[in-house]
Protein backbone atom coordinates (compact mmCIF):
# COMPACT_ATOMS: atom_id res chain seq x y z
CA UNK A 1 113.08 160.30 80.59
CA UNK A 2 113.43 162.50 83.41
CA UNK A 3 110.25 161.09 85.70
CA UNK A 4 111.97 157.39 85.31
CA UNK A 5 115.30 158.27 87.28
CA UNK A 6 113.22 158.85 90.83
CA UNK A 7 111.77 155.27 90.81
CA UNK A 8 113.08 152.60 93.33
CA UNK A 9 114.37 149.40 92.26
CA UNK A 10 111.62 146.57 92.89
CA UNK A 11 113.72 144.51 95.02
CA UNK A 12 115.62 147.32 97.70
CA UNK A 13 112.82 147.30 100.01
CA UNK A 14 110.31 144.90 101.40
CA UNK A 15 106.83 145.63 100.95
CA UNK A 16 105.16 145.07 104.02
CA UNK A 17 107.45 145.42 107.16
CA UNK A 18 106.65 143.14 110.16
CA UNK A 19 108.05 143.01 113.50
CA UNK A 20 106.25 139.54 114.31
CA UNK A 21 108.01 136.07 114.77
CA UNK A 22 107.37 132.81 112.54
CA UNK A 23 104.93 130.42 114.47
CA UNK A 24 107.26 127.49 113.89
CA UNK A 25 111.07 128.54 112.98
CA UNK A 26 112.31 125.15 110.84
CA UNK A 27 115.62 125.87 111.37
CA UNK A 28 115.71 125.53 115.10
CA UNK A 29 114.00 121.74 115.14
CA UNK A 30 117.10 119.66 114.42
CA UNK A 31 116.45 117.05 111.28
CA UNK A 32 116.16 113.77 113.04
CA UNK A 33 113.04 115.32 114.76
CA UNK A 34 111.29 116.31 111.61
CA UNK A 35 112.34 113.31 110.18
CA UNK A 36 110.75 111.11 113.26
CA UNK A 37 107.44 113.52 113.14
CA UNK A 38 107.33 112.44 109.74
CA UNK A 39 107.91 108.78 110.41
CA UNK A 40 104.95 108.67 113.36
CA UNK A 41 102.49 110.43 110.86
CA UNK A 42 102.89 108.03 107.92
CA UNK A 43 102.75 105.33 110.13
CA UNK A 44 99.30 106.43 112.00
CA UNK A 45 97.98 107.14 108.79
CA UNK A 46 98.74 103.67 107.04
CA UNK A 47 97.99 101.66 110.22
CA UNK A 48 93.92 101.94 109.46
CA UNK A 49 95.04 99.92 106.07
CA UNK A 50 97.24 97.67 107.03
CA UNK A 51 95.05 96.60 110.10
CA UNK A 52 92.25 96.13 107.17
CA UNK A 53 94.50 94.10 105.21
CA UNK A 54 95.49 91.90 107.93
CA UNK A 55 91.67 91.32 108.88
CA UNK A 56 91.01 90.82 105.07
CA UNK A 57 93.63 87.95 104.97
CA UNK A 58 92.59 86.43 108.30
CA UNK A 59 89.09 85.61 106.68
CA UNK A 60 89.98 84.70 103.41
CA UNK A 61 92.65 82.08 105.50
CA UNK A 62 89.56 81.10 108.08
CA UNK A 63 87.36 80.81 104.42
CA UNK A 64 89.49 78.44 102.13
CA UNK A 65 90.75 76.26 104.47
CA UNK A 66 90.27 74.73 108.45
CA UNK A 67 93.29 75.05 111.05
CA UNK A 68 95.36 78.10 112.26
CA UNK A 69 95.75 81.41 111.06
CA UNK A 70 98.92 81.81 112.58
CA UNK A 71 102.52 79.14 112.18
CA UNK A 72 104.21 79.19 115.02
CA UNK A 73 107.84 77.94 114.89
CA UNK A 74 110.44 77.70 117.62
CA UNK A 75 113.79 79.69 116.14
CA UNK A 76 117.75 79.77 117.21
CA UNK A 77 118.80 83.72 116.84
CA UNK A 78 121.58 85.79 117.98
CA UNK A 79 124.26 84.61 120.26
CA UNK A 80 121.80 81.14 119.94
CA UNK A 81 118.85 82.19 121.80
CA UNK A 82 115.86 81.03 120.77
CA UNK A 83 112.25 82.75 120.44
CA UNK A 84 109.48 81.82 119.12
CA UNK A 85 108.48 82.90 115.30
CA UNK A 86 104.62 83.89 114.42
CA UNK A 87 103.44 84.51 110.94
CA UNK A 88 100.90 83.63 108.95
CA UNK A 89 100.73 80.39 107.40
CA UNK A 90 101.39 80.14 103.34
């Protein structure tokens, strides 16, 4: 038993000492920047699909039946203001 009392415990010292900085220190971004990186990525990543969608429904609308892809409707909105409305037509 006398060999076992010289041995370090496994968690005093690191293992590998380094003197260099993180590349990207998370705590010094504040959260509403993270959170809009986050936000632009999804939405450049599901734009492709949702541009393909849109195309998708455009010709099956152009297919099944003649007129306008688009309704357009004159609106009244805040404070009565009016704008015009685009969507597609059901």
């Amino acid at each position: 038993m006398q060999h076992t009392q010289n041995l370090r415990p496994a968690m005093q010292e690191p293992l590998v000492e380094s003197e260099t900085e993180a590349l990207l220190d998370f705590e010094s971004v504040p959260m509403e920047t993270w959170k809009r990186v986050l936000d632009l990525a999804c939405c450049a990543l599901a734009l492709p699909f949702l541009a393909l969608a849109t195309l998708f429904a455009v010709v099956l609308m152009k297919l099944s039946s003649p007129g306008p892809v688009f309704f357009k409707q004159r609106r009244v909105g805040y404070k009565g203001t009016t704008f015009m409305l685009y969507k597609f037509r059901t």
